[in-house]
N, C-alpha and C. Protein backbone atom coordinates (compact mmCIF):
# COMPACT_ATOMS: atom_id res chain seq x y z
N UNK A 1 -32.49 21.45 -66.22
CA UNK A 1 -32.80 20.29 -65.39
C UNK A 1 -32.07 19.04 -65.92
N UNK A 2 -32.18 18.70 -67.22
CA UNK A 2 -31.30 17.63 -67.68
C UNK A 2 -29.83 17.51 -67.26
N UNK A 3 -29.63 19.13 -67.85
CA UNK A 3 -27.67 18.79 -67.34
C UNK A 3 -27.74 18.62 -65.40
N UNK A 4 -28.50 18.88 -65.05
CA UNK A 4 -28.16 18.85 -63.85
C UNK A 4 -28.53 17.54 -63.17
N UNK A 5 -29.34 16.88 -64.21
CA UNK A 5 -29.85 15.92 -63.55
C UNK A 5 -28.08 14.87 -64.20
N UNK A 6 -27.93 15.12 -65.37
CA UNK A 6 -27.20 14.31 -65.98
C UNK A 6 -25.26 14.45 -65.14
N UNK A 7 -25.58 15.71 -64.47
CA UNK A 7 -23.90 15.47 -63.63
C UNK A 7 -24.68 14.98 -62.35
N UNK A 8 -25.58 14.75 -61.61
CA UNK A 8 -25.63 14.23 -61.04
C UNK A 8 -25.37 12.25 -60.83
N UNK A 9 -26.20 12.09 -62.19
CA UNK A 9 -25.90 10.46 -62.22
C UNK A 9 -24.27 10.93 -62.19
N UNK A 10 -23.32 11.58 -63.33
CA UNK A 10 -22.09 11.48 -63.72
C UNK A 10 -21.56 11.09 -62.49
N UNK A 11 -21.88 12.03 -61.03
CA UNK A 11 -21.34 11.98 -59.86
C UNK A 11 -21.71 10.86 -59.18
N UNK A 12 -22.71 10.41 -59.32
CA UNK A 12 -23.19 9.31 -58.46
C UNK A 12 -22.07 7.92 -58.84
N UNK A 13 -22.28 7.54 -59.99
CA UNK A 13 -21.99 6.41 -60.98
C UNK A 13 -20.77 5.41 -60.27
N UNK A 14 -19.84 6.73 -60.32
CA UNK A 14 -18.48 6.23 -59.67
C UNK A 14 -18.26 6.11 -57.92
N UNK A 15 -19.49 6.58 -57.52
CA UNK A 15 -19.14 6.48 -56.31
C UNK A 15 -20.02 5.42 -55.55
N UNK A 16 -20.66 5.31 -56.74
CA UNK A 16 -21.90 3.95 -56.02
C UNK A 16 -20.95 2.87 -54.87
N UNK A 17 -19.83 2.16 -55.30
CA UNK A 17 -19.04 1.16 -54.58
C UNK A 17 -19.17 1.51 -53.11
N UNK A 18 -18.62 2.46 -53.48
CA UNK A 18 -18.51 3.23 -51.59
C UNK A 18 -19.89 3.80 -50.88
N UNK A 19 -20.72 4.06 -52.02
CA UNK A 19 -21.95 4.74 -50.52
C UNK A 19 -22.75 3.52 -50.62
N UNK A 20 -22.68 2.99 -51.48
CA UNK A 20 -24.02 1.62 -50.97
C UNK A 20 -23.76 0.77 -49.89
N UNK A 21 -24.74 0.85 -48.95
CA UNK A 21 -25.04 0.22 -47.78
C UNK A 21 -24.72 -1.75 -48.10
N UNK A 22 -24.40 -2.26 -47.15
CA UNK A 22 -24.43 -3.67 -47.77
C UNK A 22 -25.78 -4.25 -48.11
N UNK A 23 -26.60 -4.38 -47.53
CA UNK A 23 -28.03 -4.61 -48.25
C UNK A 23 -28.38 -4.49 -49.42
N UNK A 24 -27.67 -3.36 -49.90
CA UNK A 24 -28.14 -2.78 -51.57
C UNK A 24 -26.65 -3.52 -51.81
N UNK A 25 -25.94 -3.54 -51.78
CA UNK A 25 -24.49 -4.40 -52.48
C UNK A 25 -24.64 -5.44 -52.81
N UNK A 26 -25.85 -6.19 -51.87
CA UNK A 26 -25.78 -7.55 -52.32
C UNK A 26 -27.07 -7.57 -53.06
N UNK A 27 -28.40 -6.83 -53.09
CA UNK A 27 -29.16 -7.08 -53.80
C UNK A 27 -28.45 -6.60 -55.49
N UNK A 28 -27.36 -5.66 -55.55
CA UNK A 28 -27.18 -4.93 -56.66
C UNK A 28 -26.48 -6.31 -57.06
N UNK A 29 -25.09 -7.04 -55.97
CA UNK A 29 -24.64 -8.01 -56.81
C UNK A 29 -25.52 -9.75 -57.41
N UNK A 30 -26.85 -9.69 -56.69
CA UNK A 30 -27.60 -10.07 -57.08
C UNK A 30 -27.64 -10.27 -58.18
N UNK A 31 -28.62 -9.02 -58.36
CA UNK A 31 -29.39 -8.87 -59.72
C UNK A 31 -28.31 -8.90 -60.79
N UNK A 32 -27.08 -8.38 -61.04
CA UNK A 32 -25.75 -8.69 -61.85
C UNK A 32 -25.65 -10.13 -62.35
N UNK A 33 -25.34 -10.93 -60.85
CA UNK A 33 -25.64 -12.13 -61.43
C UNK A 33 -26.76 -13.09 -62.57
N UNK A 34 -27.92 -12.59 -61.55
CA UNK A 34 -28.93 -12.84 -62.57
C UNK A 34 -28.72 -12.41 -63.62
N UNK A 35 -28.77 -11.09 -63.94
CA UNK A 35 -28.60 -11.01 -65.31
C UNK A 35 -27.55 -11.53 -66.15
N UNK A 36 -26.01 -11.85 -66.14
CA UNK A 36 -25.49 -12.59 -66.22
C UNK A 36 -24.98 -13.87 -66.54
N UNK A 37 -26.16 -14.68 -65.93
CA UNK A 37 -26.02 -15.64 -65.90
C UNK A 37 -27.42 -16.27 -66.57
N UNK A 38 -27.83 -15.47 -67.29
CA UNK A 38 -28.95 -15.24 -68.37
C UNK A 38 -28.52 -14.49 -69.52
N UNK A 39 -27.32 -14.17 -69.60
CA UNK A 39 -27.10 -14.05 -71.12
C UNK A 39 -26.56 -12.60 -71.40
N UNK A 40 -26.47 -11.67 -70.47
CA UNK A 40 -26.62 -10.41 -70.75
C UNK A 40 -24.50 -10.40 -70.50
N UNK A 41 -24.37 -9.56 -71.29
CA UNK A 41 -22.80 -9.35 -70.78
C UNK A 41 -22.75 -8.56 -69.49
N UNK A 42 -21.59 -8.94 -68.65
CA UNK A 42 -21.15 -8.54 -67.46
C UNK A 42 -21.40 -7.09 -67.33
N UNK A 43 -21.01 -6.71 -68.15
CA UNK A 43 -20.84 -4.67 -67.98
C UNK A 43 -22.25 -4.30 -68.34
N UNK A 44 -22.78 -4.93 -69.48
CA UNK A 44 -24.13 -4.45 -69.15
C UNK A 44 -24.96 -4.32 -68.32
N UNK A 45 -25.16 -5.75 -67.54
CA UNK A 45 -25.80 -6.46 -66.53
C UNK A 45 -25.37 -5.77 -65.26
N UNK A 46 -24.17 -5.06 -64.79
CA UNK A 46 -23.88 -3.81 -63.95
C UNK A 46 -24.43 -3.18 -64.35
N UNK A 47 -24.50 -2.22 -65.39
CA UNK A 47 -25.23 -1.10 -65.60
C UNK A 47 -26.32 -1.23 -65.52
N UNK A 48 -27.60 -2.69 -65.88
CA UNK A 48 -28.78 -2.35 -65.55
C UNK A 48 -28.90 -2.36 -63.87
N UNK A 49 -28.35 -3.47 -63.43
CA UNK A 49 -28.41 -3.67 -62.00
C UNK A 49 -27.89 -2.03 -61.38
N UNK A 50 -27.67 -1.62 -61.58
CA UNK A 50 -27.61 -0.01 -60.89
C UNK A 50 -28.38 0.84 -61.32
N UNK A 51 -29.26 0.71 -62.14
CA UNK A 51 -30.31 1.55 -62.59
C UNK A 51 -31.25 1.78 -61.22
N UNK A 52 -31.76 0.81 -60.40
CA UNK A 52 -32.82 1.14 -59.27
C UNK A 52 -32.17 2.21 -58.59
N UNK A 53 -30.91 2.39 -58.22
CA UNK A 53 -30.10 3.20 -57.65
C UNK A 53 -29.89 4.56 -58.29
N UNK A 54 -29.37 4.54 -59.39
CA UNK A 54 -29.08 5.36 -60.16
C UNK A 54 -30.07 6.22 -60.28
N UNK A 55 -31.19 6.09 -60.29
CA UNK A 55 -32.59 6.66 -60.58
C UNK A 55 -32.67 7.92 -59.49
N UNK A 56 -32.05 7.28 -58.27
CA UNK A 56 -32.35 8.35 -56.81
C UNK A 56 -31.13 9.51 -57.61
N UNK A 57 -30.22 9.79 -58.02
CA UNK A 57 -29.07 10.70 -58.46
C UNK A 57 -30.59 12.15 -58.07
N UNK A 58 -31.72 12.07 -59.00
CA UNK A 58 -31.62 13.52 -58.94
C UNK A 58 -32.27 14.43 -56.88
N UNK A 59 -32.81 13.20 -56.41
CA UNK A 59 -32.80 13.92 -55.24
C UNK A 59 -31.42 13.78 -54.17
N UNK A 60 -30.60 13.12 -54.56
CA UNK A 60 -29.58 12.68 -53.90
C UNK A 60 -28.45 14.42 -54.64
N UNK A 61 -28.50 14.05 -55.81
CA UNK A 61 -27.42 15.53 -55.94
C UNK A 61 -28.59 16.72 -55.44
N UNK A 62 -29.86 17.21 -55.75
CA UNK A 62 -30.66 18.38 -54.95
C UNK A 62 -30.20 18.44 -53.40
N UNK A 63 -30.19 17.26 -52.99
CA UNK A 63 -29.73 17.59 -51.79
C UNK A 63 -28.16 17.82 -51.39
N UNK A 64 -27.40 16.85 -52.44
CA UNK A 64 -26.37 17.59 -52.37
C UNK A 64 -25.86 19.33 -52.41
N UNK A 65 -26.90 19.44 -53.34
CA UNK A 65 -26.27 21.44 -53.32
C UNK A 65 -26.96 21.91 -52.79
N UNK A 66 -28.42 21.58 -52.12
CA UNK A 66 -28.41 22.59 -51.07
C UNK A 66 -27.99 22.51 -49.69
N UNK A 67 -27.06 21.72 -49.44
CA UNK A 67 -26.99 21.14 -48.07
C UNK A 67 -24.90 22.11 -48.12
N UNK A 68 -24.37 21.58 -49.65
CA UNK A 68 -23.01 22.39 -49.84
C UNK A 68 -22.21 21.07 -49.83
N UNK A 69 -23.11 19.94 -50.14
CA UNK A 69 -21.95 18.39 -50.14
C UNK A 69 -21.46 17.90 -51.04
N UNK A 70 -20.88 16.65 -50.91
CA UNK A 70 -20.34 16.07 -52.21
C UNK A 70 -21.74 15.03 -52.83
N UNK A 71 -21.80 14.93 -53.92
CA UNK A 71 -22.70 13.61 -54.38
C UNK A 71 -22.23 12.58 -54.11
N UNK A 72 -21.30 11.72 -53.42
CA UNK A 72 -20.61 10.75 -52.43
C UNK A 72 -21.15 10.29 -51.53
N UNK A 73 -20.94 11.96 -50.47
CA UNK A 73 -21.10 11.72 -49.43
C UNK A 73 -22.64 11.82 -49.19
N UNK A 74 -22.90 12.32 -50.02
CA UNK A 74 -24.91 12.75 -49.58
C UNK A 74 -25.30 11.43 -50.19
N UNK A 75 -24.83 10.76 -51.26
CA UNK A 75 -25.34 9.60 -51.33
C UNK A 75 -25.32 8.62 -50.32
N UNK A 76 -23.99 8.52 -49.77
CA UNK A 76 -23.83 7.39 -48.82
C UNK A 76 -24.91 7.42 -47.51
N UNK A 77 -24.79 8.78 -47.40
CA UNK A 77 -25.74 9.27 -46.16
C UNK A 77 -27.57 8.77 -46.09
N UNK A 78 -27.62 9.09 -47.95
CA UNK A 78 -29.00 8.72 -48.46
C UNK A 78 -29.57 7.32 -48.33
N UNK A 79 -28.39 6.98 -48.89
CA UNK A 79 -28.63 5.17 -49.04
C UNK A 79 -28.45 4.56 -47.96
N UNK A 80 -27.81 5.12 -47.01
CA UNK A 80 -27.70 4.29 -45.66
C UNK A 80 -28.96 4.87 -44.58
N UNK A 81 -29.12 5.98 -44.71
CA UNK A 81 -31.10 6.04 -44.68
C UNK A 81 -31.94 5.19 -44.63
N UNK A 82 -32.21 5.18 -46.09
CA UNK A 82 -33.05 4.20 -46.83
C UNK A 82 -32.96 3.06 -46.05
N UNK A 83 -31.51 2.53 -46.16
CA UNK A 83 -31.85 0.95 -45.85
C UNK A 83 -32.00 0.63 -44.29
N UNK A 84 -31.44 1.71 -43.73
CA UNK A 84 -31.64 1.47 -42.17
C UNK A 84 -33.18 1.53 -41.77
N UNK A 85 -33.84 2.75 -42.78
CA UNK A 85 -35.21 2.45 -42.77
C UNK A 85 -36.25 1.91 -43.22
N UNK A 86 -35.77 0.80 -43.67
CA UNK A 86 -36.47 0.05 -44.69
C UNK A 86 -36.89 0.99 -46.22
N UNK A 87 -36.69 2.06 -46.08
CA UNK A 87 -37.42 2.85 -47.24
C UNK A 87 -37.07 1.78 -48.48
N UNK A 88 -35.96 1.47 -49.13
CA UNK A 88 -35.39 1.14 -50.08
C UNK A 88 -36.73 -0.72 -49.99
N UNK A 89 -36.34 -1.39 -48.91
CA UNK A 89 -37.69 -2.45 -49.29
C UNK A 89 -38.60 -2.32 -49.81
N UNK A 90 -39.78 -0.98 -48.61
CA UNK A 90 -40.90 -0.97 -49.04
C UNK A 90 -40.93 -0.20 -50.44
N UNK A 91 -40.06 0.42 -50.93
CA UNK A 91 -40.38 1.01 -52.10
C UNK A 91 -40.57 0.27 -53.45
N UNK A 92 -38.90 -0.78 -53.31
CA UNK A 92 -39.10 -2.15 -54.36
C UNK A 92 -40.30 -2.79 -54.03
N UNK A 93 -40.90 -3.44 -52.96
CA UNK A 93 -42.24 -4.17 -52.81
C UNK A 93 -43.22 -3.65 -52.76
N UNK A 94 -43.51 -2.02 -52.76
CA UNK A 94 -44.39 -1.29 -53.55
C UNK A 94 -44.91 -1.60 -54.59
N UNK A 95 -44.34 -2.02 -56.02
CA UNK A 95 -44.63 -2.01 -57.21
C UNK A 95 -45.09 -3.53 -57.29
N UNK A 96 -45.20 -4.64 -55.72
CA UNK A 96 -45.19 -5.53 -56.20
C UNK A 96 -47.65 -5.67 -55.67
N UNK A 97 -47.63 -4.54 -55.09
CA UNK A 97 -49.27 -4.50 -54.95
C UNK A 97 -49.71 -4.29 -55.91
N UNK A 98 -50.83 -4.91 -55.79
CA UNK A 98 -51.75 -5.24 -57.14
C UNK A 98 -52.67 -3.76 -56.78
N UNK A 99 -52.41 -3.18 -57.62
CA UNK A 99 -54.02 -2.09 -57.91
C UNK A 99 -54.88 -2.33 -58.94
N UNK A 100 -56.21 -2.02 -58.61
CA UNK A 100 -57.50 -2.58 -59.04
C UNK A 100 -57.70 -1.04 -59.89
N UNK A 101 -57.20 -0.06 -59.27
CA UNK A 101 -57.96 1.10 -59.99
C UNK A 101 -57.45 2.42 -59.62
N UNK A 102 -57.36 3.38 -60.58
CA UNK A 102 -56.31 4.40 -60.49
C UNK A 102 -56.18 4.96 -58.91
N UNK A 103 -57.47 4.79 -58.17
CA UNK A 103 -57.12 5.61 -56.95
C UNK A 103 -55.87 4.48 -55.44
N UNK A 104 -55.77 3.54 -56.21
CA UNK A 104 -54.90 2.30 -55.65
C UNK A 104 -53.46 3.07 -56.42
N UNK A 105 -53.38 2.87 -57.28
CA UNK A 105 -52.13 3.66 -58.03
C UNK A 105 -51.76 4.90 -57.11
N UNK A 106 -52.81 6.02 -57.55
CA UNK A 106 -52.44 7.49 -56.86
C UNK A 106 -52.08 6.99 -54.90
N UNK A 107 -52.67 6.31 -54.43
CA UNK A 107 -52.07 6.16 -53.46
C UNK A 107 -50.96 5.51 -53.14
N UNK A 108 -50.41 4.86 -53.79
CA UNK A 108 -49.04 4.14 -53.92
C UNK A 108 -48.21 4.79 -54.60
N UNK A 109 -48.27 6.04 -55.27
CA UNK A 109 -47.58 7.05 -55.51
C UNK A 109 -47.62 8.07 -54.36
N UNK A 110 -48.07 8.56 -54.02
CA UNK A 110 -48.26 9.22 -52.74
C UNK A 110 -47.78 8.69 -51.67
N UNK A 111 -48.02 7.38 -51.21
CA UNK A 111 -47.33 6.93 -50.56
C UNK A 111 -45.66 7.24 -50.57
N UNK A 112 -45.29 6.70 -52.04
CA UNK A 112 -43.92 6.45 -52.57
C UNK A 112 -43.33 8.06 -52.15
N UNK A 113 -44.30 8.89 -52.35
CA UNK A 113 -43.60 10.65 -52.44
C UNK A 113 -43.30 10.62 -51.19
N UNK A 114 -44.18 9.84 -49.91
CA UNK A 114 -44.13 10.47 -48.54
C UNK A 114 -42.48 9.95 -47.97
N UNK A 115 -42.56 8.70 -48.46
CA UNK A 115 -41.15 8.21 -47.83
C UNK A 115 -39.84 8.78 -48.16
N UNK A 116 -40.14 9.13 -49.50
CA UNK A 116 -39.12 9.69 -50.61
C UNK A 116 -38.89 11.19 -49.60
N UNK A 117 -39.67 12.00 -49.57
CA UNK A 117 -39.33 13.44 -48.83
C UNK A 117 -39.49 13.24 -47.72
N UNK A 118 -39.04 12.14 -46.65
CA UNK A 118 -38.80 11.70 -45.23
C UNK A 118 -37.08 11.03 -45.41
N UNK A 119 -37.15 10.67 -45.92
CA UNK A 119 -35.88 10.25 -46.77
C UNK A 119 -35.08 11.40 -46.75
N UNK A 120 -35.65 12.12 -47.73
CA UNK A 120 -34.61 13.75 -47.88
C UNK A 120 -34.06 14.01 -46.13
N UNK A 121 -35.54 14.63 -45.68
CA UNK A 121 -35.48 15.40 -44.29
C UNK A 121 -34.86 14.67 -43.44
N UNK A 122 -34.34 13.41 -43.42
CA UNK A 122 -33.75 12.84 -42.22
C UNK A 122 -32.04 12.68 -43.02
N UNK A 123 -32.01 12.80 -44.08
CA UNK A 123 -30.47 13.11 -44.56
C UNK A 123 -30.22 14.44 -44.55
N UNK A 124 -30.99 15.41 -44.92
CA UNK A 124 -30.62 16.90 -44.45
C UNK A 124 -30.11 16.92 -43.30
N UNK A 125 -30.91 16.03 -42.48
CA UNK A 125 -30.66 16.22 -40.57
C UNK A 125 -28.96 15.82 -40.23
N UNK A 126 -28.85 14.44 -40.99
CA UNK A 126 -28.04 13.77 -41.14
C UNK A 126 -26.57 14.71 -41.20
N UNK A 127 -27.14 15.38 -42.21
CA UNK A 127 -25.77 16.04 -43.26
C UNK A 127 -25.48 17.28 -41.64
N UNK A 128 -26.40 18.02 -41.91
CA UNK A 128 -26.11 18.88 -40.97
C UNK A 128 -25.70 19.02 -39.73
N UNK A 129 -26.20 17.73 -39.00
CA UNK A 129 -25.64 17.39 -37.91
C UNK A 129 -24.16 17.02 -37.83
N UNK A 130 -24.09 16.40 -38.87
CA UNK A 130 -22.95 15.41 -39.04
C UNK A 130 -22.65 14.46 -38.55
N UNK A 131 -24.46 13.65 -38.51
CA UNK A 131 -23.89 12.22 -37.77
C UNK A 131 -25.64 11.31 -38.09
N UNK A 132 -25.49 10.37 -38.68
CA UNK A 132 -27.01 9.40 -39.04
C UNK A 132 -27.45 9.74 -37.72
N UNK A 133 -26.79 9.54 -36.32
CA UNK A 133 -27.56 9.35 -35.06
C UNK A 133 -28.41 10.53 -35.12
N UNK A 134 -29.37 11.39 -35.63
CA UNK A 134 -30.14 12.16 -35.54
C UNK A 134 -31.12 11.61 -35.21
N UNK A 135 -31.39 10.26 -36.07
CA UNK A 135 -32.84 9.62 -35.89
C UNK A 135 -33.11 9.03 -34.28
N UNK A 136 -31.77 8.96 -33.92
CA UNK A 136 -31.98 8.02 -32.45
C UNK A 136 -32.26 9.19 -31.59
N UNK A 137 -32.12 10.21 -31.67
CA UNK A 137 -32.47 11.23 -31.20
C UNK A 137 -34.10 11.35 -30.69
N UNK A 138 -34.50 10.79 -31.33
CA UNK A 138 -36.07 11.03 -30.92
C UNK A 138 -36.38 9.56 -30.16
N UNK A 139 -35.44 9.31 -29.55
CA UNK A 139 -35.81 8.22 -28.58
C UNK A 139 -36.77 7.06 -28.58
N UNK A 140 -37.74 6.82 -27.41
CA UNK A 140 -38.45 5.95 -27.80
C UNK A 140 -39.62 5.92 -28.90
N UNK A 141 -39.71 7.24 -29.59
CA UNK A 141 -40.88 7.26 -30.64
C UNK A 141 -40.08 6.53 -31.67
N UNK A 142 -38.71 7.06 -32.13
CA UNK A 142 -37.53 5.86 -33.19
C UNK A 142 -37.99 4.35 -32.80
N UNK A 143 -37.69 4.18 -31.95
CA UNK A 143 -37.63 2.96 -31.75
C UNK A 143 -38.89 2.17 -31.63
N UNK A 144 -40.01 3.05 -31.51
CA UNK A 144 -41.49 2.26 -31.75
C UNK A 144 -41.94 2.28 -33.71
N UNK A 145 -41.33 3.47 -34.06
CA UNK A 145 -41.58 3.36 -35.51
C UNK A 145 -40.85 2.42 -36.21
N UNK A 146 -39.63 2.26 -35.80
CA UNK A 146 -38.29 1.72 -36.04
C UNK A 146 -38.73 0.13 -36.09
N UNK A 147 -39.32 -0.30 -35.35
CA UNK A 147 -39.95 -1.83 -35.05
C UNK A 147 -41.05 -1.67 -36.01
N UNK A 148 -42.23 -1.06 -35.93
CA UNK A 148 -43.30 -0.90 -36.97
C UNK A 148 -42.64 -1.25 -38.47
N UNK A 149 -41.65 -0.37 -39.17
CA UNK A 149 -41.21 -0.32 -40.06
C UNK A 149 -40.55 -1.49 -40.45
N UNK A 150 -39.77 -2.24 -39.75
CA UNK A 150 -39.27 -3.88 -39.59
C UNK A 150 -40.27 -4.94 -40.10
N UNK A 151 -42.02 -4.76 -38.95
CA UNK A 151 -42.28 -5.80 -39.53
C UNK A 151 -43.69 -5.64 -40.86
N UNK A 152 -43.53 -3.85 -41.01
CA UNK A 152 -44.01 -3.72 -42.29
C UNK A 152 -43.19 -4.21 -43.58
N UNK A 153 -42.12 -3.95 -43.19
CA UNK A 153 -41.21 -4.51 -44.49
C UNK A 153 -41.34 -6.10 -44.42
N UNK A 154 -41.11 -6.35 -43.38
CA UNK A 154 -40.71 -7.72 -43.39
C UNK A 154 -41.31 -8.54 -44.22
N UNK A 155 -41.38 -10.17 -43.58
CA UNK A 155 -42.06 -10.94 -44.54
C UNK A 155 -43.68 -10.32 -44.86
N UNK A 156 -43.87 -11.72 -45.16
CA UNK A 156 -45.74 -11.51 -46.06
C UNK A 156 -45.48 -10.05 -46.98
N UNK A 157 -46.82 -10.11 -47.36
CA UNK A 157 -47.37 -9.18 -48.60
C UNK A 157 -47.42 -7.85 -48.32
N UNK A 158 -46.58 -7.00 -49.14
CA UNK A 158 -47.00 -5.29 -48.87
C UNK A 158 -48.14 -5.40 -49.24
N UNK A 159 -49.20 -4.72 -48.49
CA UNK A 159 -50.50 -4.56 -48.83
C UNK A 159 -50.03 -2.80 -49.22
N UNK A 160 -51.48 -2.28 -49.61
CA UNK A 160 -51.51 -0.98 -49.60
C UNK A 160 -51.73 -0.27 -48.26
N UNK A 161 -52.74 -0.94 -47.70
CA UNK A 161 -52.33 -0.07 -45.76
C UNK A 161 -51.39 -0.37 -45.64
N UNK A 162 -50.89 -0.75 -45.36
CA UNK A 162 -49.20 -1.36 -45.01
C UNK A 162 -48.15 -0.45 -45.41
N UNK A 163 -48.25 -0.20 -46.40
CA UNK A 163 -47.24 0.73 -47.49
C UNK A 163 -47.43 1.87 -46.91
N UNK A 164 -49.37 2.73 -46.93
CA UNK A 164 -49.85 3.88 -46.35
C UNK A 164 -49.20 4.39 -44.81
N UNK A 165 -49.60 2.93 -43.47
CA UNK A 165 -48.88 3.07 -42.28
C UNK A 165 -47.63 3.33 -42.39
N UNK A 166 -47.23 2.70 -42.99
CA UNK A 166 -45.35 2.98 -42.83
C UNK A 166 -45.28 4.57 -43.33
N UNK A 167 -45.68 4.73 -44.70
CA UNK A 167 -45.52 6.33 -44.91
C UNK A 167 -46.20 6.80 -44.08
N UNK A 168 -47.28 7.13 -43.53
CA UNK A 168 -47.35 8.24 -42.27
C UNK A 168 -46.66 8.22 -41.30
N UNK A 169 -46.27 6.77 -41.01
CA UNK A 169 -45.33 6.81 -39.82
C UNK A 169 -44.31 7.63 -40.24
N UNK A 170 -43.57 7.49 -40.89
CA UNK A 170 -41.79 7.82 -41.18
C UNK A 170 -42.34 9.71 -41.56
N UNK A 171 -43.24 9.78 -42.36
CA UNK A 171 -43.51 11.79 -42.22
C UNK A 171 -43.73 11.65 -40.96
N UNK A 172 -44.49 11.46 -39.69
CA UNK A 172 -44.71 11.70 -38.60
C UNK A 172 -43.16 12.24 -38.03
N UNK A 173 -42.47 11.10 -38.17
CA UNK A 173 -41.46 10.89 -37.94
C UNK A 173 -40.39 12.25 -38.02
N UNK A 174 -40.25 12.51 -39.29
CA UNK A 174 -39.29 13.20 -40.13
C UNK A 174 -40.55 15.02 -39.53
N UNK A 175 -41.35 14.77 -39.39
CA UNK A 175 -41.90 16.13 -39.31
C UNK A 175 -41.87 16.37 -37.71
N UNK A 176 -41.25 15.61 -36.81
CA UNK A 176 -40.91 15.70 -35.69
C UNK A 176 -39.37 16.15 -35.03
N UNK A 177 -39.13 15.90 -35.99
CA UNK A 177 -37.47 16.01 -35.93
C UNK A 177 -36.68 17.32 -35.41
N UNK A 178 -36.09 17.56 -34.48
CA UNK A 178 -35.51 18.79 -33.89
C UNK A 178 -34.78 19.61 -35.49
């Protein structure tokens, strides 16, 4: 599991430039700055700022080999997922709800799993089809979740329903899928 997890980052690393969506480009060149401009050297301050990213390598290469892709291209496919579906927001503003008590936790992990393997299943779709438009495929139910998911992410506070709705929505979603 290590080596496999460890050629996966290897593969990811260099290809980050090209599959990150602009959303994540600018939060990644963000956070660079910040760090940066707080003291940290440049190359470091890349390398942490790609850590949130870097982290996805081991379901991003799993899906790479069972699908028969490159870690590139299944990334790009992944990450442009994510951000089209807000996944990549609500997941960072996940960690920003306050839990009172482990069963607040276990559900914000659970949550986190549901989006995470809706995520997968709509880049499998992706890959196989050979085209993101899979999701538009499901017509007006996309486009009613698709809005839901907008102004769950959006402004104000991830609550924990909030976080919960969106993950059932997007499995609903992904477990509907031709």
């Amino acid at each position: 599991a290590i080596t496999r997890h460890r050629e996966g980052i290897a593969a990811l690393r260099p290809a980050l430039d090209d599959a990150l969506p602009p959303g994540q480009k600018a939060v990644l060149a963000e956070e660079e700055r910040r760090l940066a401009t707080g003291g940290v050297p440049s190359e470091l301050a890349a390398d942490v700022a790609r850590i949130s990213v870097l982290r996805l390598a081991p379901p991003i290469s799993r899906i790479a080999q069972e699908m028969d892709t490159g870690v590139p291209e299944t990334a790009r496919v992944f990450l442009g997922i994510g951000e089209h579906l807000r996944i990549a927001d609500l997941t960072a503003r996940a960690r920003t709800i306050k839990m009172s008590d482990y069963y607040d936790r276990l559900a914000v992990a659970q949550a986190l799993a549901q989006l995470s393997a809706a995520q997968a299943a709509f880049t499998r779709d992706a890959l196989r089809s050979g085209s993101a438009a899979v999701l538009s495929e499901q017509g007006n139910r996309f486009v009613r979740v698709k809005a839901s998911l907008d102004e769950l992410a959006g402004e104000g506070a991830l609550t924990l329903s909030r976080l919960l709705v969106a993950a059932g929505q997007l499995s609903e979603l992904a477990a509907a899928a031709p």
